[in-house]
N, C-alpha and C. Protein backbone atom coordinates (compact mmCIF):
# COMPACT_ATOMS: atom_id res chain seq x y z
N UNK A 1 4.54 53.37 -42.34
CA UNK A 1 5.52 52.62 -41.58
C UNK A 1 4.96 51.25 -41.18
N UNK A 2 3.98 51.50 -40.68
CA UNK A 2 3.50 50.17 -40.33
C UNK A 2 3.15 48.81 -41.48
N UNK A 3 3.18 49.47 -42.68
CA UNK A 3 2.79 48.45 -43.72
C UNK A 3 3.87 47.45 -43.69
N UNK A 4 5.37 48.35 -43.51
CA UNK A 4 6.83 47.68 -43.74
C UNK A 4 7.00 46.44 -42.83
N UNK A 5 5.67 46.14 -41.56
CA UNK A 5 6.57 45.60 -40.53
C UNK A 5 5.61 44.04 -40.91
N UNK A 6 7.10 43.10 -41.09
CA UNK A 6 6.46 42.11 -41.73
C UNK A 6 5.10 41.07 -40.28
N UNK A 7 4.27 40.15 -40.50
CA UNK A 7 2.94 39.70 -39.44
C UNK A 7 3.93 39.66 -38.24
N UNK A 8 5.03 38.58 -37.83
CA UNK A 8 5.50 37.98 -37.31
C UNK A 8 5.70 39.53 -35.94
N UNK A 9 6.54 40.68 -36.95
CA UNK A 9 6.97 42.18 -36.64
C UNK A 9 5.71 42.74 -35.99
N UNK A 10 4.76 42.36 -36.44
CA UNK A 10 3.64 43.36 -35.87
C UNK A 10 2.89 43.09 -34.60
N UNK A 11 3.10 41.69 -34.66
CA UNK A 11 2.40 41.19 -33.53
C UNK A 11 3.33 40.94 -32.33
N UNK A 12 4.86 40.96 -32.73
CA UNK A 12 5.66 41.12 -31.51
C UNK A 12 5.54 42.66 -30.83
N UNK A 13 5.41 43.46 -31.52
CA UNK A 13 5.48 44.74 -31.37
C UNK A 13 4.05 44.99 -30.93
N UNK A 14 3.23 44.84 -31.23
CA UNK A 14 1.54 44.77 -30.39
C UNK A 14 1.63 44.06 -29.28
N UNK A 15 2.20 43.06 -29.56
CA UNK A 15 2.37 42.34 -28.02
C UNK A 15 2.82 42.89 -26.63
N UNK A 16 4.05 43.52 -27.30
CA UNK A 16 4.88 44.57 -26.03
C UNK A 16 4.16 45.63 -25.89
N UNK A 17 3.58 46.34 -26.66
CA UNK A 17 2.83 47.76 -26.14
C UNK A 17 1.83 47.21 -25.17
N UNK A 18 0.84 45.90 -25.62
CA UNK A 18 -0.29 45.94 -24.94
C UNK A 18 0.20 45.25 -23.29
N UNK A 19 1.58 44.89 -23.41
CA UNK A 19 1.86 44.40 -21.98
C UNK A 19 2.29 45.56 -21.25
N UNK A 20 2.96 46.33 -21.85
CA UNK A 20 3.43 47.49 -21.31
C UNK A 20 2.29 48.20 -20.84
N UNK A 21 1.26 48.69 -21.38
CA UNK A 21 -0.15 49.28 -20.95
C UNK A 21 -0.74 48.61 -20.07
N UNK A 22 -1.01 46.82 -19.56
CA UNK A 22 -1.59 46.33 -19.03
C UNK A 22 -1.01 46.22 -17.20
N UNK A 23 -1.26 45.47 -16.92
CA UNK A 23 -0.76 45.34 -15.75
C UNK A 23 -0.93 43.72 -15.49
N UNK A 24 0.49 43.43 -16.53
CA UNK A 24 1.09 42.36 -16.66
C UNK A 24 2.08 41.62 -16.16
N UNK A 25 1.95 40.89 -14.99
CA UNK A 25 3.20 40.86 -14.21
C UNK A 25 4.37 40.36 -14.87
N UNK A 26 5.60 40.20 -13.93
CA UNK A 26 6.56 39.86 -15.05
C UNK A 26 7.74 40.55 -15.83
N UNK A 27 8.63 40.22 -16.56
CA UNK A 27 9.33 40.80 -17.40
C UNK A 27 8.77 40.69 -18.87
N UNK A 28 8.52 42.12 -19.61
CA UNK A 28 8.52 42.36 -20.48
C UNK A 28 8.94 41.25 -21.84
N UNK A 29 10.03 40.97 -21.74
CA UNK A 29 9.97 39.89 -22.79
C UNK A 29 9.42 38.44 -22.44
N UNK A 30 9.37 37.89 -20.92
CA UNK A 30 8.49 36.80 -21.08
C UNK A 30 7.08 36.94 -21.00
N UNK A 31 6.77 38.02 -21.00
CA UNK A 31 5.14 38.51 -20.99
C UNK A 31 5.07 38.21 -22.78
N UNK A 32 5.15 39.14 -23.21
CA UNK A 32 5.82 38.94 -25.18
C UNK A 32 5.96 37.46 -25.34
N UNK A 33 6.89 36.82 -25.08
CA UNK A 33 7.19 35.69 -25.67
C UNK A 33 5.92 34.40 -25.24
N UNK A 34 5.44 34.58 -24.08
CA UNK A 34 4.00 33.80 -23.57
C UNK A 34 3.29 34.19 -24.01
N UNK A 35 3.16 35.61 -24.73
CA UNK A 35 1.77 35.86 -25.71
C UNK A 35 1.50 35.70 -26.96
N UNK A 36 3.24 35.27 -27.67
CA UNK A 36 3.26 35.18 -28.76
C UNK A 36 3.78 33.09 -28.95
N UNK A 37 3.62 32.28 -28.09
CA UNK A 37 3.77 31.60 -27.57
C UNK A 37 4.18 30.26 -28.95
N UNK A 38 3.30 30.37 -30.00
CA UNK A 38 3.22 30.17 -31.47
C UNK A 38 4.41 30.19 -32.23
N UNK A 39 5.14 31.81 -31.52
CA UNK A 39 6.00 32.25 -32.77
C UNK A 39 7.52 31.27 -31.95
N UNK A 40 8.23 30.97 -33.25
CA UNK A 40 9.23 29.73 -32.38
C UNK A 40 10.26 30.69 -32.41
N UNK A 41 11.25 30.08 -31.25
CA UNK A 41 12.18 31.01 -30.74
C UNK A 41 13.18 32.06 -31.91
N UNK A 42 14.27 31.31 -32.69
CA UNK A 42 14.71 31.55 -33.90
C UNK A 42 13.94 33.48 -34.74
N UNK A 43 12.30 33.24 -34.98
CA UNK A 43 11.87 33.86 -35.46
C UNK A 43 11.68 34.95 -34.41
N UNK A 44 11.43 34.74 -33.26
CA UNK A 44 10.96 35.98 -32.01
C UNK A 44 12.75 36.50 -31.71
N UNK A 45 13.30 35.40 -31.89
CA UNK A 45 14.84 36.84 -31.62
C UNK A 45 14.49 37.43 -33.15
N UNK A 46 15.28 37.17 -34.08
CA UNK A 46 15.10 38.10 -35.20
C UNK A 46 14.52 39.37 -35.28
N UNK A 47 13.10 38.99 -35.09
CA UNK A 47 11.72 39.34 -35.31
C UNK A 47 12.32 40.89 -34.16
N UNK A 48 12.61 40.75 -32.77
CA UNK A 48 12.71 41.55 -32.15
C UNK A 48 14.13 42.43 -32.33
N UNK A 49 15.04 41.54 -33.30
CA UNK A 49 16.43 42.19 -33.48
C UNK A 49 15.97 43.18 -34.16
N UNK A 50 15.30 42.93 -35.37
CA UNK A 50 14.59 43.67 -36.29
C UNK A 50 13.76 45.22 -35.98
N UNK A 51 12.69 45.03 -35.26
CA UNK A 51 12.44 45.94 -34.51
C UNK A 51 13.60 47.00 -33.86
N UNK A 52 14.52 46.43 -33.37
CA UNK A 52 14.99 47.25 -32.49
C UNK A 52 16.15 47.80 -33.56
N UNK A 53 16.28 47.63 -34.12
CA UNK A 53 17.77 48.26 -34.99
C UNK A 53 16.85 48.91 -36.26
N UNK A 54 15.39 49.49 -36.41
CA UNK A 54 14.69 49.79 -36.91
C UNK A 54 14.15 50.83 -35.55
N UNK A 55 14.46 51.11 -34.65
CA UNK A 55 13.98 51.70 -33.86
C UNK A 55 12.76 52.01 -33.36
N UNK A 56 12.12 51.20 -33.56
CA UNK A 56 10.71 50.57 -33.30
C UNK A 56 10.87 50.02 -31.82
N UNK A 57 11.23 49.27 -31.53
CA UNK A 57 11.60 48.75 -30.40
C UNK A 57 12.91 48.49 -29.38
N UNK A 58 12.89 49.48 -27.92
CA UNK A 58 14.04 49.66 -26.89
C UNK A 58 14.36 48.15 -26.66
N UNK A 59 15.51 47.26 -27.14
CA UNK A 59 15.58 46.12 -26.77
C UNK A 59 17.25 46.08 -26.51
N UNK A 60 17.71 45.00 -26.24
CA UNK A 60 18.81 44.88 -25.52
C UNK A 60 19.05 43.51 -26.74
N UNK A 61 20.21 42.95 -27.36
CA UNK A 61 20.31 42.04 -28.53
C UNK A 61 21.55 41.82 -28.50
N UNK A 62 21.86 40.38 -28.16
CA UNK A 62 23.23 39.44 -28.23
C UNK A 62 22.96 39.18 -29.58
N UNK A 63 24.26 39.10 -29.91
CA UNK A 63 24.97 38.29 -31.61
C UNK A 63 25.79 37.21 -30.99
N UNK A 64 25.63 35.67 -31.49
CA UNK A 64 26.56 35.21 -31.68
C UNK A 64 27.66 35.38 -32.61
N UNK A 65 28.93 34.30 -32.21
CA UNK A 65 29.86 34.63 -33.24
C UNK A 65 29.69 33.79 -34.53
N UNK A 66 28.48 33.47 -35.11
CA UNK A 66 28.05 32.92 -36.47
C UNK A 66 27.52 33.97 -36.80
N UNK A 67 27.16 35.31 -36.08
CA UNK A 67 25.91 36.32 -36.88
C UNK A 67 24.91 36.27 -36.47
N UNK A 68 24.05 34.78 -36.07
CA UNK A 68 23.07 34.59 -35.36
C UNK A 68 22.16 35.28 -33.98
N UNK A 69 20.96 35.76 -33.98
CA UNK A 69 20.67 36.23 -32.56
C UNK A 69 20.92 35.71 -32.09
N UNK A 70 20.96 35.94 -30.27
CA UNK A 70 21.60 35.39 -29.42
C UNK A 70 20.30 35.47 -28.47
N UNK A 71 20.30 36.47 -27.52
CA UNK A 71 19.41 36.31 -26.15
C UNK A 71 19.07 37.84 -26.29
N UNK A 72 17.86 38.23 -26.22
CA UNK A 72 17.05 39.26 -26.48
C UNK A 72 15.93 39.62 -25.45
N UNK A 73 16.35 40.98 -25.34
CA UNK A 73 15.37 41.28 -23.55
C UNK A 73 14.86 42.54 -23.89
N UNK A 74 13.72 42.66 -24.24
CA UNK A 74 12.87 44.05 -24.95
C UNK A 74 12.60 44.88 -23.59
N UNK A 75 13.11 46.23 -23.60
CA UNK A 75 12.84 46.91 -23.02
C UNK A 75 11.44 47.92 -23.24
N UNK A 76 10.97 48.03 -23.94
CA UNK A 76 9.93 49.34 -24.09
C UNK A 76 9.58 49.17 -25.86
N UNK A 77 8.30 49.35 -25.71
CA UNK A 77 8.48 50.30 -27.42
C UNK A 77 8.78 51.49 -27.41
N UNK A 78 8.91 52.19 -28.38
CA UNK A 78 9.53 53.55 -28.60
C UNK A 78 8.05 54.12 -29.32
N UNK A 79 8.55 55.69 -29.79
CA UNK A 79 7.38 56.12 -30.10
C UNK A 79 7.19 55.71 -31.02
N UNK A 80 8.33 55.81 -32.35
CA UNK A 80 7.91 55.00 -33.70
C UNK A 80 7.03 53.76 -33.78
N UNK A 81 7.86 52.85 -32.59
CA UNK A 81 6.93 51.68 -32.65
C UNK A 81 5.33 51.86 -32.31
N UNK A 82 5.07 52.45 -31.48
CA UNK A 82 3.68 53.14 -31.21
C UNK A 82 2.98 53.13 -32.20
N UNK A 83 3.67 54.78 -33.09
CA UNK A 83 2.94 55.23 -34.36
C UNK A 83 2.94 54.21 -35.30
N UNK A 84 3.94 52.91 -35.46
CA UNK A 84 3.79 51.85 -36.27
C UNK A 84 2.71 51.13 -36.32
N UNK A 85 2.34 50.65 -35.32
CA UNK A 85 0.93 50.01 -34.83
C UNK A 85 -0.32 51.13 -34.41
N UNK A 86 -0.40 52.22 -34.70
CA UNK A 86 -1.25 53.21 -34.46
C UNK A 86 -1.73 53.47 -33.50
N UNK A 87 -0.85 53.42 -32.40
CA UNK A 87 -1.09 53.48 -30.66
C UNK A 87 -1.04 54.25 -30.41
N UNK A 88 -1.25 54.89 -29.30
CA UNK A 88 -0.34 56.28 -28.40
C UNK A 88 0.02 55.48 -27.36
């Protein structure tokens, strides 16, 4: 599973577990998005739409009416996402 998840995928998804484990103040996706700080906006919605409709990642995901992500608020990884990145 984890091979499938393209760099951009893996490191959003590492990002959220290791904030979730830490004691990171904050909300969850701006903890993520300040750690992944690099990745430009466009690619971090996707990137997290992706995840989450792959069930990798508990996220919350607006569509505009072009199709386009919209505004994206990651709730949790899930277990898959875990076992994706080889966590517990």
């Amino acid at each position: 599973m984890g091979s499938l998840l393209s760099s951009d995928e893996r490191r959003i998804l590492e990002a959220a577990h290791d904030a979730e484990t830490g004691e990171v103040e904050g909300h969850l996706t701006d903890v993520v998005r300040r750690t992944l700080g690099q990745l430009a906006g466009p690619e971090f919605r996707q990137g997290v739409a992706s995840l989450a409709g792959r069930n990798l990642l508990a996220a919350q995901v607006a569509v505009k009416a072009d199709g386009e992500v919209g505004r994206v608020v990651i709730e949790r990884t899930t277990f898959l996402g875990r076992r994706a990145i080889g966590r517990r």
